[in-house]
Structure formats: structure tokens, C-alpha cells
Protein backbone atom coordinates (compact mmCIF):
# COMPACT_ATOMS: atom_id res chain seq x y z
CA UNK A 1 47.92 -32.97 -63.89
CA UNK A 2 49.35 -29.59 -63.67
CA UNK A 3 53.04 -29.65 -62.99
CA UNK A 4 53.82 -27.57 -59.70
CA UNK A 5 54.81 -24.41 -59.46
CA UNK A 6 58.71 -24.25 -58.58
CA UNK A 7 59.99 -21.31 -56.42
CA UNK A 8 63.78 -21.14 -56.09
CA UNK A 9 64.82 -19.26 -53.20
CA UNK A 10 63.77 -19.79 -49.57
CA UNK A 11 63.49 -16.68 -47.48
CA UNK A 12 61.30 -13.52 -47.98
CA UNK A 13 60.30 -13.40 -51.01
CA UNK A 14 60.07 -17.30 -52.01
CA UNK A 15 58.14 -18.06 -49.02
CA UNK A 16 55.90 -15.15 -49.00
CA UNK A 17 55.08 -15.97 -52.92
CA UNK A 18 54.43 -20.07 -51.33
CA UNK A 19 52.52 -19.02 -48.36
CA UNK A 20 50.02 -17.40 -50.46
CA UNK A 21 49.52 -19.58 -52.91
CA UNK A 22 49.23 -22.19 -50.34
CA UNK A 23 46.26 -20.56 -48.73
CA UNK A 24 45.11 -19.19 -51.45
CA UNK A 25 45.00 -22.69 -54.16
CA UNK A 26 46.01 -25.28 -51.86
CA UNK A 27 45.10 -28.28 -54.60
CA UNK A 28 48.26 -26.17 -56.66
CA UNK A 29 51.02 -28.29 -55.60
CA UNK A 30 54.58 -26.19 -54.95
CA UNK A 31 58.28 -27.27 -54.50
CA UNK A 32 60.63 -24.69 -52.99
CA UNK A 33 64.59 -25.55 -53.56
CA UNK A 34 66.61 -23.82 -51.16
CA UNK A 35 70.45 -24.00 -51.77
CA UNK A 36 71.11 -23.62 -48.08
CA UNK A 37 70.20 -24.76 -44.43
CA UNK A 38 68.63 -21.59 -43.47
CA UNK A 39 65.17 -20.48 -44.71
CA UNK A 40 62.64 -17.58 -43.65
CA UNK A 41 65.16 -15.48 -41.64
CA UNK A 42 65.77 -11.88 -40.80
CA UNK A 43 68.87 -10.62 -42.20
CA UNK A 44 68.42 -7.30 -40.96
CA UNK A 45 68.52 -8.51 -37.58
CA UNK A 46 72.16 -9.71 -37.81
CA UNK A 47 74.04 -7.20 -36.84
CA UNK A 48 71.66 -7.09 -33.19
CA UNK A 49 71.93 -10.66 -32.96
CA UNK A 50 76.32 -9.55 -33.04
CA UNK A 51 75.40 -6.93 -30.95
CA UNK A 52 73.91 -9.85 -28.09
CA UNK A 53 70.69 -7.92 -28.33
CA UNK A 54 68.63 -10.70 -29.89
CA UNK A 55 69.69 -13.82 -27.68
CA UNK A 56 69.66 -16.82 -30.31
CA UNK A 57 69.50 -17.45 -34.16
CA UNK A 58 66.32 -18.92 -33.61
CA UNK A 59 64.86 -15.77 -33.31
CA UNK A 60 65.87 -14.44 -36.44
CA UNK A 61 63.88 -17.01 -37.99
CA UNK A 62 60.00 -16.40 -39.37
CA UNK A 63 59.40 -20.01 -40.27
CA UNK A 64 60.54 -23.40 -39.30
CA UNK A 65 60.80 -26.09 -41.76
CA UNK A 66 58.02 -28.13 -39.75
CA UNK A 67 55.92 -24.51 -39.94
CA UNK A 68 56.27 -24.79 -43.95
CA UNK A 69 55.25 -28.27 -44.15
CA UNK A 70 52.01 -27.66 -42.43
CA UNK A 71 51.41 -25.14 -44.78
CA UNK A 72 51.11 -27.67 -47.67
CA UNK A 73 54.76 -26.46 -49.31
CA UNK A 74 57.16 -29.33 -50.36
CA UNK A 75 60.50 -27.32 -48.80
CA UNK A 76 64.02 -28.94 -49.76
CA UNK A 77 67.01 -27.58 -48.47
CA UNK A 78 70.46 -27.88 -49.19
CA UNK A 79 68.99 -28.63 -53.01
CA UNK A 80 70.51 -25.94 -55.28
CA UNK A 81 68.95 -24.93 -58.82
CA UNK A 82 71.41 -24.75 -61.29
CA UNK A 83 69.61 -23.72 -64.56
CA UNK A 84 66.91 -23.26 -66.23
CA UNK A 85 65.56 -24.39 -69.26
CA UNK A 86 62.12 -22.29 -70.00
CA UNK A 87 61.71 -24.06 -73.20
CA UNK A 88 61.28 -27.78 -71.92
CA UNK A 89 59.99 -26.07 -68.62
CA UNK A 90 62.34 -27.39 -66.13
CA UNK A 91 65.03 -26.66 -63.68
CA UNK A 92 67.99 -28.79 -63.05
CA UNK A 93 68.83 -29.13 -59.60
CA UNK A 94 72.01 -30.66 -57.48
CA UNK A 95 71.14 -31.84 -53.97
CA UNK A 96 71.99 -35.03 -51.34
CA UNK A 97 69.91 -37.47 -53.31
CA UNK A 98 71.42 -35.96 -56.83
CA UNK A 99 71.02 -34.31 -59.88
CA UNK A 100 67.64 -34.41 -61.42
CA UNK A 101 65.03 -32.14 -64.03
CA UNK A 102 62.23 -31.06 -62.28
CA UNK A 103 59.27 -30.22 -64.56
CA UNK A 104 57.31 -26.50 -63.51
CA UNK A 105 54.24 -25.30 -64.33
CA UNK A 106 54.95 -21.55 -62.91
CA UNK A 107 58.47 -20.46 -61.92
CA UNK A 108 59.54 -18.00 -59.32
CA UNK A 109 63.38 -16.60 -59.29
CA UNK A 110 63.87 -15.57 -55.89
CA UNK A 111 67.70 -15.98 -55.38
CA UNK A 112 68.06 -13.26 -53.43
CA UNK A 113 71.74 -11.52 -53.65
CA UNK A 114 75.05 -11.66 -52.19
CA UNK A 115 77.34 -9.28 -51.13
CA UNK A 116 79.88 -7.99 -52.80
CA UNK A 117 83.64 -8.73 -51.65
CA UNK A 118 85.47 -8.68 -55.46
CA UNK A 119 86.68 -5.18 -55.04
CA UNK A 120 88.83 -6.47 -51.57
CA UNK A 121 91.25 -8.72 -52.47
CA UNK A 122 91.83 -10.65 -48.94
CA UNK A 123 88.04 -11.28 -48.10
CA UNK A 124 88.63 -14.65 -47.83
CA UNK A 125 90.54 -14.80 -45.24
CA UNK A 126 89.81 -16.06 -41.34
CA UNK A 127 88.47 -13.21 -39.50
CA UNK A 128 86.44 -11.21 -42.14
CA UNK A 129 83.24 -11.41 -42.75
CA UNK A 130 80.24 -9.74 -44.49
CA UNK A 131 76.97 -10.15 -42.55
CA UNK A 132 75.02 -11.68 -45.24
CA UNK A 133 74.02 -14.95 -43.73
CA UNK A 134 72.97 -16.45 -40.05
CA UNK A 135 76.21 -18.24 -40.48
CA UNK A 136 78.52 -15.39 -40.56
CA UNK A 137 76.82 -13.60 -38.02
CA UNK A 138 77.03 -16.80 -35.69
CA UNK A 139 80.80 -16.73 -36.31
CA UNK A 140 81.03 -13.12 -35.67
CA UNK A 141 79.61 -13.26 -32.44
CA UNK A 142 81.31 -16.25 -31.81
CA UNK A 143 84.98 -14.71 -32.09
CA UNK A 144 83.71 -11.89 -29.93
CA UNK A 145 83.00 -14.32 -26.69
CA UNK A 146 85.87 -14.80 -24.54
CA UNK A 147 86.47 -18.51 -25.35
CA UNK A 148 86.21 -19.37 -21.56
CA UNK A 149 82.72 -18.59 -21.44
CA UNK A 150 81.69 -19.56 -25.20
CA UNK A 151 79.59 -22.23 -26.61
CA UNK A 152 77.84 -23.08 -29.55
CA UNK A 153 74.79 -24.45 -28.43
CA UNK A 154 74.21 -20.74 -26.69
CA UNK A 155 73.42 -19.41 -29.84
CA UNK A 156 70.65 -21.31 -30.98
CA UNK A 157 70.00 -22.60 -34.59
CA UNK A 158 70.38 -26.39 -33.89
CA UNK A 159 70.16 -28.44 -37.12
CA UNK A 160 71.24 -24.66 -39.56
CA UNK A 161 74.38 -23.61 -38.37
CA UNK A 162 77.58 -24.22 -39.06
CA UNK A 163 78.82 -25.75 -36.22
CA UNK A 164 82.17 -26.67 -36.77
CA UNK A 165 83.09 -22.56 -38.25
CA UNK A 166 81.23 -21.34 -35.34
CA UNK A 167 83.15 -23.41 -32.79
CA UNK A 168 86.50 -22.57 -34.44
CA UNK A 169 85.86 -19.13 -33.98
CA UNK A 170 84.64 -19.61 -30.25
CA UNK A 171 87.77 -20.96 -29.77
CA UNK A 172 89.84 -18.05 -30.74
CA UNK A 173 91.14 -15.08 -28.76
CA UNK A 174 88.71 -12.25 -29.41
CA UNK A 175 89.95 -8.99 -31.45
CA UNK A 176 91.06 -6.16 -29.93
CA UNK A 177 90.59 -4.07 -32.94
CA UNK A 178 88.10 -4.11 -35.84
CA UNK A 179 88.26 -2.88 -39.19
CA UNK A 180 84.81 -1.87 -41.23
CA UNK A 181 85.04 -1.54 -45.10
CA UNK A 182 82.34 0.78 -45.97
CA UNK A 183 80.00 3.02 -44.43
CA UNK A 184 76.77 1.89 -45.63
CA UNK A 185 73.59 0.23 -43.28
CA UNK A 186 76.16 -2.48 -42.57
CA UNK A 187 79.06 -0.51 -41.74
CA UNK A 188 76.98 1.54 -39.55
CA UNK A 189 75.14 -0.86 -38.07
CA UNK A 190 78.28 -2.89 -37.11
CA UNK A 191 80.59 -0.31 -36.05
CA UNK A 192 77.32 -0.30 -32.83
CA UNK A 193 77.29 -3.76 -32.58
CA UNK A 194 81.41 -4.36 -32.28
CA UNK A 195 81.89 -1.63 -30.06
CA UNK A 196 79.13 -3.03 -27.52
CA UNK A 197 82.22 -5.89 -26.90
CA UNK A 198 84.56 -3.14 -26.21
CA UNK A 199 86.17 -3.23 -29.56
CA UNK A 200 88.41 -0.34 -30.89
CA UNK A 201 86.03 0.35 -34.31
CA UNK A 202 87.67 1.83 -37.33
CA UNK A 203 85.11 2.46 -39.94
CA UNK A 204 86.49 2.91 -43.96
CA UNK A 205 84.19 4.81 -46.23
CA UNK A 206 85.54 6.07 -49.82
CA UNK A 207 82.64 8.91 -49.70
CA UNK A 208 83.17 12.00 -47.82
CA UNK A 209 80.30 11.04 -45.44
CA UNK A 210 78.55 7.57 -43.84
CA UNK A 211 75.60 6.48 -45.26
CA UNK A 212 75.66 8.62 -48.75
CA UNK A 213 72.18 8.09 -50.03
CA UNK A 214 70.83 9.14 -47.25
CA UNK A 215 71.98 12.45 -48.29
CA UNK A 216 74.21 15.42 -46.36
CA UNK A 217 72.73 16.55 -43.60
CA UNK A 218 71.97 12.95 -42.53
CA UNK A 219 75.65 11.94 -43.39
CA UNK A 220 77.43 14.60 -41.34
CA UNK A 221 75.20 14.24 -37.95
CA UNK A 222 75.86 10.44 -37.90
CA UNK A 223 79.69 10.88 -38.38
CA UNK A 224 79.59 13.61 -35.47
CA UNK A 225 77.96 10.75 -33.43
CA UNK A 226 79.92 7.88 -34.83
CA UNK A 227 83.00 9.85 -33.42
CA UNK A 228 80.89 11.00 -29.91
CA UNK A 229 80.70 7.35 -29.45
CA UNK A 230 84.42 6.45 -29.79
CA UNK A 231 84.05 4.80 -33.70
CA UNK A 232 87.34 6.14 -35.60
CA UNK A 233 86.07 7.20 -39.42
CA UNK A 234 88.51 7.20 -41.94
CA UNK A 235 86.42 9.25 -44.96
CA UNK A 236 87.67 9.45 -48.29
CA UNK A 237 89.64 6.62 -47.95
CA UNK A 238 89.46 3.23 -50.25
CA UNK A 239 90.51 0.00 -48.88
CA UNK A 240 92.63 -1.62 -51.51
CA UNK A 241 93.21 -5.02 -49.65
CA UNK A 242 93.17 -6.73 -46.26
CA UNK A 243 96.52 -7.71 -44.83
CA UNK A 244 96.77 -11.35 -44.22
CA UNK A 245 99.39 -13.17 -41.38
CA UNK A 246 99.15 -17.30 -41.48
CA UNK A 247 95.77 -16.90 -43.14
CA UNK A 248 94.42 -14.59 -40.71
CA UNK A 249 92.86 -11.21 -40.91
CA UNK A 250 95.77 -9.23 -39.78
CA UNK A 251 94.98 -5.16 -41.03
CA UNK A 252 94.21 -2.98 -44.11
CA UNK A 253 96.00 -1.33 -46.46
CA UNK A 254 94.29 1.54 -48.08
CA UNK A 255 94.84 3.53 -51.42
CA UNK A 256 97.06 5.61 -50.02
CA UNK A 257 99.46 3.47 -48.58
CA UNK A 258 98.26 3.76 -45.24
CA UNK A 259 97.61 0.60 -43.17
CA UNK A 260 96.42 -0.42 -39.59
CA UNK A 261 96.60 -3.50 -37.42
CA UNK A 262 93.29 -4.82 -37.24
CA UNK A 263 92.43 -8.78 -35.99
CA UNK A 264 88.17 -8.39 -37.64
CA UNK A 265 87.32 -7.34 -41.08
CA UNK A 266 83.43 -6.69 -41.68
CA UNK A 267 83.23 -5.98 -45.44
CA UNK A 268 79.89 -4.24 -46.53
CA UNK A 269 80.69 -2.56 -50.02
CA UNK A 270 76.72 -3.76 -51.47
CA UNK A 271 75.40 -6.35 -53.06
CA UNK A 272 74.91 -8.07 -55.99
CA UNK A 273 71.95 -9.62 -57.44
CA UNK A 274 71.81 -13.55 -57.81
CA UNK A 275 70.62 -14.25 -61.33
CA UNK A 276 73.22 -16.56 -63.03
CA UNK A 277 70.38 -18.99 -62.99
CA UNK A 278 68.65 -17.59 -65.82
CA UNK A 279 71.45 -15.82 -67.59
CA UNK A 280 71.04 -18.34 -70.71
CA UNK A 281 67.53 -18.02 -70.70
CA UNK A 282 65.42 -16.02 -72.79
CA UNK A 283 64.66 -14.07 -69.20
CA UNK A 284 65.70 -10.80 -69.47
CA UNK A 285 68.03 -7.89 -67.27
CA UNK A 286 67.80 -4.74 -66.51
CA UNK A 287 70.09 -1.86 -66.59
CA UNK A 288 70.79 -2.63 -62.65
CA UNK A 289 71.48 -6.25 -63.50
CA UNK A 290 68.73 -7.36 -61.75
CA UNK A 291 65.66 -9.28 -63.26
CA UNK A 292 63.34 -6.93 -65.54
CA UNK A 293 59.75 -7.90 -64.46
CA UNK A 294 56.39 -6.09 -65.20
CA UNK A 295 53.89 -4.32 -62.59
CA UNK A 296 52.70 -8.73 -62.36
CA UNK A 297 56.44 -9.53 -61.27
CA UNK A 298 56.53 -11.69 -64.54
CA UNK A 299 59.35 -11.57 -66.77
CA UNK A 300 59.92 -11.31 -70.65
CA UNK A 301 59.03 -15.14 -70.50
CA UNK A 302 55.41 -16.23 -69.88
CA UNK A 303 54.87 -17.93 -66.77
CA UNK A 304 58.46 -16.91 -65.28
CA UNK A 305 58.44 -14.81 -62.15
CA UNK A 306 60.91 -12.70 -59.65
CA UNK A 307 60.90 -10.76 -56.73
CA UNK A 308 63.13 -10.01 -53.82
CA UNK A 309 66.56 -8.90 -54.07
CA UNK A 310 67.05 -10.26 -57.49
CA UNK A 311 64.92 -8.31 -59.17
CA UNK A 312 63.39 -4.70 -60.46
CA UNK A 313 60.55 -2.80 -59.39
CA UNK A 314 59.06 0.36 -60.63
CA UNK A 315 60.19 3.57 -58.78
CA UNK A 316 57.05 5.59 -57.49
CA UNK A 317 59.16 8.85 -58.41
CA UNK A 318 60.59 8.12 -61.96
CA UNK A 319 57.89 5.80 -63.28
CA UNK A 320 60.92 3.86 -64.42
CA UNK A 321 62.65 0.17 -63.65
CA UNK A 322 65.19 0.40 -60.29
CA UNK A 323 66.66 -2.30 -57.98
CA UNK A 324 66.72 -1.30 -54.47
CA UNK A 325 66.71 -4.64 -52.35
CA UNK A 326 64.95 -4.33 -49.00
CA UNK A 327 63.12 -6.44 -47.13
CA UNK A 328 59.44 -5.12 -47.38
CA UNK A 329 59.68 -5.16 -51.35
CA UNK A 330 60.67 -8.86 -51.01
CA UNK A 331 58.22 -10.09 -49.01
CA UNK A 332 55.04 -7.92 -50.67
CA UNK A 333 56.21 -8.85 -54.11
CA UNK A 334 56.37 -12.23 -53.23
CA UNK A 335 52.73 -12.28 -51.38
CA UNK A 336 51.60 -10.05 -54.43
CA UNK A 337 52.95 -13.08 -57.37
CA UNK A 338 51.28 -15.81 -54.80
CA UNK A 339 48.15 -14.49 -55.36
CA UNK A 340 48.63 -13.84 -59.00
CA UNK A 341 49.56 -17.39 -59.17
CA UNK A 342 46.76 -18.62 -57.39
CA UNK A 343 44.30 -17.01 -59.90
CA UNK A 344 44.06 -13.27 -58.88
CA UNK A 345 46.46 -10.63 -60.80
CA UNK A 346 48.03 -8.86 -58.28
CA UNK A 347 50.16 -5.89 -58.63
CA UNK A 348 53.54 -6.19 -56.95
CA UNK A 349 53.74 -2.19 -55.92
CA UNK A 350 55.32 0.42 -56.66
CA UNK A 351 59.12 1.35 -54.74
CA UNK A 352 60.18 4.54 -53.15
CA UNK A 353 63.35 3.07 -51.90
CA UNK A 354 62.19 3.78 -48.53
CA UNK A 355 64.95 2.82 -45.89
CA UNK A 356 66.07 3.26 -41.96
CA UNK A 357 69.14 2.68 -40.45
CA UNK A 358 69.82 3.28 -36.51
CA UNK A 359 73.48 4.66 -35.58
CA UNK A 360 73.86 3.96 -32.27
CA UNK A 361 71.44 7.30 -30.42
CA UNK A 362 70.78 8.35 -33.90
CA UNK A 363 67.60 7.81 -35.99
CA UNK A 364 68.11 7.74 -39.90
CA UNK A 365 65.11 7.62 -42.70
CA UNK A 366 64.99 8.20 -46.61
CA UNK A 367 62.59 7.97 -49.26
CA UNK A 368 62.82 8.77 -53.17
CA UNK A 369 65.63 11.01 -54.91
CA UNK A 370 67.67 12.97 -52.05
CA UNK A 371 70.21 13.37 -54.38
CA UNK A 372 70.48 16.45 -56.45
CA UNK A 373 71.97 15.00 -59.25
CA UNK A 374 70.35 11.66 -59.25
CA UNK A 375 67.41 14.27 -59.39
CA UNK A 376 68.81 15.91 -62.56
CA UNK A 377 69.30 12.93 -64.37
CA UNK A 378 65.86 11.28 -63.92
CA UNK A 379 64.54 15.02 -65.39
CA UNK A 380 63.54 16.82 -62.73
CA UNK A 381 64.72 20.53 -61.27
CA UNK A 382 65.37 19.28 -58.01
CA UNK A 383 64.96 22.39 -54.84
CA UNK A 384 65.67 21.04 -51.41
CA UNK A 385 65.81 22.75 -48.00
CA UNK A 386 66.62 21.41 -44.63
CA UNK A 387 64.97 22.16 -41.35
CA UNK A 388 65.89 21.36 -37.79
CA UNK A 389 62.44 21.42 -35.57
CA UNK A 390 62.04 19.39 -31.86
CA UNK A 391 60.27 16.37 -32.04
CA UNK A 392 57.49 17.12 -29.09
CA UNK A 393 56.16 19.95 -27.41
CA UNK A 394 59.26 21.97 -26.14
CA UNK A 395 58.23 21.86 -22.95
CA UNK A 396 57.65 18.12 -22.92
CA UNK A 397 60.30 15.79 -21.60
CA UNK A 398 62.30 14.10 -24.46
CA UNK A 399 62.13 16.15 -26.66
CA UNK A 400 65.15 16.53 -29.45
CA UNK A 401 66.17 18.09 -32.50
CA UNK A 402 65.13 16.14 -35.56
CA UNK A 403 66.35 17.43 -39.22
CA UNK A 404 64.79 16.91 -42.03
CA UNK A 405 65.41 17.25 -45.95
CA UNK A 406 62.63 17.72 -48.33
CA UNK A 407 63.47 17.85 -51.82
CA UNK A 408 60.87 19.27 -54.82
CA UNK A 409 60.65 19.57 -58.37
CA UNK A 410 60.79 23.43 -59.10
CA UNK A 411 57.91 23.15 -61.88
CA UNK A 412 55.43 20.79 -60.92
CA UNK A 413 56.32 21.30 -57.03
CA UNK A 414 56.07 17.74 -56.88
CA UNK A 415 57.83 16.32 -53.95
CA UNK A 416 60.55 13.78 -54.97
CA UNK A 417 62.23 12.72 -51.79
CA UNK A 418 63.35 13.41 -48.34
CA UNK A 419 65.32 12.44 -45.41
CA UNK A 420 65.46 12.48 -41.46
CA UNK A 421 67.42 12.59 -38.43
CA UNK A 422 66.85 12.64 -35.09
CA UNK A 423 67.06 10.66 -31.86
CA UNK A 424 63.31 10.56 -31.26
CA UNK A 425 61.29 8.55 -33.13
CA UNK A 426 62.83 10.39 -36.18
CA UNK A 427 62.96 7.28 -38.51
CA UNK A 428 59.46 6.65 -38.35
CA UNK A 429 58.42 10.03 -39.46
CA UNK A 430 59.92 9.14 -42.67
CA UNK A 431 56.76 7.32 -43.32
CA UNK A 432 54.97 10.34 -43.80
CA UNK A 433 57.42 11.14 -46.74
CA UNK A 434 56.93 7.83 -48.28
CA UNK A 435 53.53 8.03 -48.31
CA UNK A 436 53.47 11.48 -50.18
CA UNK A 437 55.47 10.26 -52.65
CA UNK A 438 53.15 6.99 -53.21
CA UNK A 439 50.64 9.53 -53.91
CA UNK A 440 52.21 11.83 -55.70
CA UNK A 441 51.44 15.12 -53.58
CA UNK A 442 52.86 18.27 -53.91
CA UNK A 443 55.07 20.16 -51.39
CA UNK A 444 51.99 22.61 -50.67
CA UNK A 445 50.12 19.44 -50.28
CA UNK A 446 51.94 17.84 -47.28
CA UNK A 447 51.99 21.09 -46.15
CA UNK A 448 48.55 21.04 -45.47
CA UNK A 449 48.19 17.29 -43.82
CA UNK A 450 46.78 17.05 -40.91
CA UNK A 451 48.98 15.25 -38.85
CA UNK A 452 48.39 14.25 -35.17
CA UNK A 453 49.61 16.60 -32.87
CA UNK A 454 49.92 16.06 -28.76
CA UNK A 455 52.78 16.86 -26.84
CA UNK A 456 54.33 13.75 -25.57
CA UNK A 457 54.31 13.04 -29.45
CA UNK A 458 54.46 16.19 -31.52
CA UNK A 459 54.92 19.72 -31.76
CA UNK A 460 52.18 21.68 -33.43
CA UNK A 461 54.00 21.43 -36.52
CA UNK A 462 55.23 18.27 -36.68
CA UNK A 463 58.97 18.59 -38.31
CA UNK A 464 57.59 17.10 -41.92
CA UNK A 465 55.46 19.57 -41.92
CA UNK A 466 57.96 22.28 -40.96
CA UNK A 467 60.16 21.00 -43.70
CA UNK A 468 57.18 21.42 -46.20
CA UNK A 469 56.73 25.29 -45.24
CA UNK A 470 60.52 25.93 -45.53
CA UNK A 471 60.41 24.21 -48.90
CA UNK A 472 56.87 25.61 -50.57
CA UNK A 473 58.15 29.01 -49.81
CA UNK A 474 61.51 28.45 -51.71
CA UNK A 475 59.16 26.94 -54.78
CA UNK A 476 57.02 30.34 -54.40
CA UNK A 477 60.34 32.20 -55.05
């Protein structure tokens, strides 16, 4: 018999890659070890789930365990792969019943990644946090509730969460004032979230603007809001450590010498891929440090597999190997090494490191190389221009001012990337600028789509395609 095809890693991209070859082979028999409680969750919903938007941790989550099981998939939690052997074909794995070898056919590596908290010396301590994990978020919300009206059961996730760190946090006195180190989709996303509890927000970024690679113009609207909506930036300023009283979160002290009494620490400086598992294998890294896989998702070692956040994909742009960990490449790569799996070569897709991020009123979307030199480096002559156009008919109610970046290559007029702001449906629009990119079009191009155009939805010229004019006339020059 066959031995089954192991997949470490429960969430997006394991499950996806189990689902499908579950429906797809169901005589292939497959064994997902998940190191933790939680499995098939939404991280990007944590900091709404803070916020009190989304009402339990239960609704973060895609799958149950009893959901997986009818799907033919032998789940086991709280069962942590420890290495892996690709000669013998085998993984060594530490759970309740004990360490054991467990023989694979196939292997996926989907260990996800973790954020990063090295740089911050004092990230351990009670009352920070990073918002990578149901748990955290539970505790977050947790030390926000007034303990009078707080208990654990409210929040949902009955037989995952961490009870006992969730109650000790509902049983503290909630913070007056927050400190955020960084100014990435985390930072921004929690700086909204905390001030919904009526928390004084003070949000750390060592860049000049929030939310760098989303590029300039998108950087200096969302600080103008961020501060519209009470959130205290502090740009150009490193956090060297968090001040610590009894064990406590107690302030920061930044490179300058500076410090301020804070009580809540949310630390979002990036992330790190997980692949210690296969760091003395023959399974080879990239220049990210992420897992080097082909266009199959299979690595330098036949019949080893990765996808999600701990591994590379091919940028759409460049042509070339990048790690950009979001949530769609996850879950398509895993679907796409499924079917693979299941007899069908599949394609995992191409990346454009297409991304949105909401800032309280404001709408935030990028796709491909925004920045100039990033641009430069991966060989092109990068031209950009930047456009502010309404969103609907002028005369229509709603409408607003949406920005947008296009940037070009000045000799193929190729467009490379773009960006977009806007409180009206601006993210989505972004879409439009992935797509050209997938296909390769040039500026003159998506000039001459024919997007849909009615006023309770778009001007004439729909602000991409305003961009495109402002930009193919600069190329002409």
C-alpha cells in the first residue's frame, strides 16, 4: 500500500492542499499534523475580531475538526513535526500519545510563519502581543473588557483557546494607553481596532510614512487620517525595547532616548517564515529564506512540497522567485499541489503581491513594484505618475477622491505596479491593476479597457483608467 501523503501545517494552505486531494483521490489516504489547537482560521480577521466587530472566534474559523473528518482527512492536533528525514521518507513527530516516525508517500511543508519580535527586546512580557494567533487576539480583546462585564465563554472558541491566558487578562484593569511597534497592515489595522475601546493609540514606525510598500502617496493620506482620527504617529522613530514594571508592559523606549507610559504593546515588525523543519534536509531556500519551489510547488527534493507563508512563488512582474505571504497565495497554492497530488499537474500561479489594508475611512490597494528603486534593481526604468479622480459620477451622492499610482517601464511601457486610495470602494479597484499585470499589458493597453461605467459606480473614466492616460502620455514624452 501506498504510504499517505503527510501535510504539516493546518490552516490555509495545508487544508486547502487536503481538501483537494480528498475530493479529488479519496482512496489516497492523508494525515495532517497540526502543532496547535487551532486549524482553518482567518488571521486576517483578528484585528476585527479586537475591534468587537466579528462577535466570537468561532467565526474566524473555515473548518471544524468534525468538518475535516467528514472530508476523509486524518487531522491531529496538538502533534508537532519535528524533522524530516527525505531519505528514509519520514517525519518525526512529538504529540500526547508520543514520539513516533511516520512513513510519507508525498510531503507538504506548510508551516506557515511567525512574527517577528527578536528586534524588541521586552516582547515577552504581560501585555504585548503580536496578532499572529486566535489566542493572542482572544487575550487582546480580553484585557480591553472592563473585567466587570468580561467572560471567557463570550468569545467563543470552546475546546481552542487558551482559557486560563484569556481569563487572566479578563481579569485585569484595561489600558488606558497603547503602544504600536510598526506601521505595517498590523499596526494600521490595530491602531482602528484599539481606539474603538477608547484607547489613547500611539503608533511607532521607523519609515517616514505608514504602510511603506504601499508607496507615497498612499503613505502620506493614511497618516493625515491616522492623525484626523486621534492615532498619535511617531515616524522615523525605532523602538529599541519595551519598558517592563513587575513583568508587565509598562512603556517604550525608543532610539532616541525618548520613552512613553504605555500599559499594551502590539508588536507587528513582519514575519518570518517557519522552515526549521527541513533545514537539514536536502530541501532547499531561497534568497527570502523561504522554501524554493517550482511553478508545481515541489521542491529540490522529489515528492516534497510547500506553499503558504513558508514558501516562494514566482513574481508575475520579475519572472523571478519572491516571498510575499498572503492569504490567497496560501490557499490557491495549496488547492493547486492537491490536485497535482491527486494525479493532475497543477500550476500553483503566478504572484503580484497584490494586497489591501483598510485604515479606519481609508481604502488602501497595491500590486507589483511601486517602488522606484525596487523597480531599478529588478531592471526596469521605472516612470510613475499619480492621479486624484472621484470615484462616481460627480454629481452622484458618495462620491470621493480616490488616488492612484501607476508605475511603467519607460521602454517596453509595460506596466509594473500601482497603488490606490480612496474611501470608496478604492481597494477593490486595485483588482484592475492586478489583473494587467497577470497579463502583462501595457500602460496604453489599460488605457483602452473597457471598464463599466454608471454613475452610482463610476465616472466615465474610471480613476485606473485616468491614471493610465496621465501615465501613457509621460511614456510618449
Amino acid at each position: 500500500m501506498t504510504d499517505p501523503v503527510v501535510i504539516v501545517g493546518g490552516d490555509a494552505a495545508g487544508l486547502s492542499a487536503a481538501s483537494k486531494l480528498s475530493r479529488e483521490d479519496p482512496e489516497r489516504e492523508v494525515i495532517v499534523f497540526e502543532r496547535g489547537r487551532w486549524v482553518s482560521y482567518a488571521h486576517c480577521g483578528e484585528p476585527y475580531f479586537v475591534k468587537g466587530e466579528v462577535d466570537t472566534l468561532d467565526d474566524l474559523l473555515s473548518l471544524s475538526p468534525a468538518e475535516i473528518d467528514e472530508r476523509g482527512i486524518d487531522l491531529r492536533r496538538e502533534h508537532e513535526v519535528v524533522g524530516v528525514d527525505t531519505d528514509a521518507g519520514t517525519v518525526a513527530v512529538e504529540g500526547a500519545d508520543g514520539s513516533f516516525e511516520q512513513p510519507y508517500g508525498d510531503l507538504v511543508v506548510a508551516t506557515g510563519a511567525r512574527a517577528r519580535t527578536g528586534p524588541i527586546p521586552g516582547s515577552e512580557l504581560t501585555g504585548a502581543f503580536t496578532i499572529h494567533g486566535l489566542d493572542s487576539a482572544a487575550a487582546v480583546r480580553a484585557l480591553l473588557t472592563p473585567p466587570a462585564g468580561f467572560s471567557v465563554d463570550d468569545l467563543g472558541g470552546e475546546g481552542y483557546v487558551d482559557r486560563e491566558m484569556v481569563a487572566r487578562y479578563g481579569a485585569m484593569e484595561p489600558p488606558e494607553t497603547a503602544a504600536i511597534v510598526g506601521g505595517g497592515y498590523v499596526g494600521v489595522e490595530m491602531a482602528e481596532a484599539l481606539d474603538a475601546w477608547d484607547v489613547d493609540v500611539h503608533l511607532f514606525q521607523r519609515s517616514e510614512l505608514p504602510i511603506p510598500t504601499f508607496g507615497e502617496a498612499v503613505g502620506e493620506t493614511v497618516a493625515d487620517h491616522l492623525r484626523e482620527r486621534g492615532v498619535d504617529l511617531h515616524l522615523g522613530a525605532e523602538v529599541d525595547e519595551l519598558i517592563g514594571e513587575d513583568g508587565s508592559v509598562a512603556g517604550v523606549r525608543c532610539g532616541d532616548g525618548s520613552t512613553l507610559k504605555a500599559e499594551l504593546a502590539v508588536v507587528g515588525v513582519g514575519v518570518a517564515p517557519n522552515v526549521e523543519i527541513v533545514e537539514d534536509t536536502p530541501v532547499e531556500l531561497g534568497d527570502s529564506g523561504a522554501i524554493a519551489v517550482d511553478e508545481y510547488g515541489e521542491t529540490a527534493v522529489e515528492g516534497v512540497y510547500a506553499a503558504g507563508d513558508c514558501a516562494e512563488d514566482r513574481h508575475v512582474v520579475t519572472d523571478e522567485p519572491a516571498w510575499i505571504p498572503l492569504g490567497l497565495t496560501a490557499n490557491r497554492a495549496g488547492r493547486a499541489i492537491g490536485q497535482t497530488l491527486a494525479g493532475t499537474p497543477t500550476e500553483t500561479g503566478g504572484i503580484a503581491g497584490t494586497a489591501v489594508v483598510k485604515a479606519f475611512d481609508e481604502e488602501c490597494g497595491r500590486a507589483g513594484i511601486v517602488d522606484g528603486e525596487e523597480a531599478r534593481e529588478a531592471g526596469f526604468d521605472p516612470v510613475s505618475r499619480t492621479v486624484t479622480a472621484g470615484s462616481r459620477s460627480g454629481y452622484y451622492p458618495g462620491n470621493e477622491e480616490t488616488t492612484v499610482t501607476l508605475v511603467a517601464d519607460r521602454e517596453s511601457g509595460r506596466l509594473i505596479g500601482g497603488s490606490i486610495v480612496g474611501k470608496d470602494r478604492a481597494a477593490v479597484r486595485i483588482d484592475t491593476v492586478a489583473t494587467a499585470l497577470e497579463g502583462g499589458l501595457t500602460v496604453a493597453e489599460v488605457e483602452g479597457l473597457d471598464l463599466a461605467y454608471a454613475p452610482p459606480f463610476s465616472p466615465v473614466w474610471d480613476p485606473v483608467l485616468v491614471a493610465a492616460k496621465v501615465l501613457g502620455g509621460a511614456l510618449e514624452r
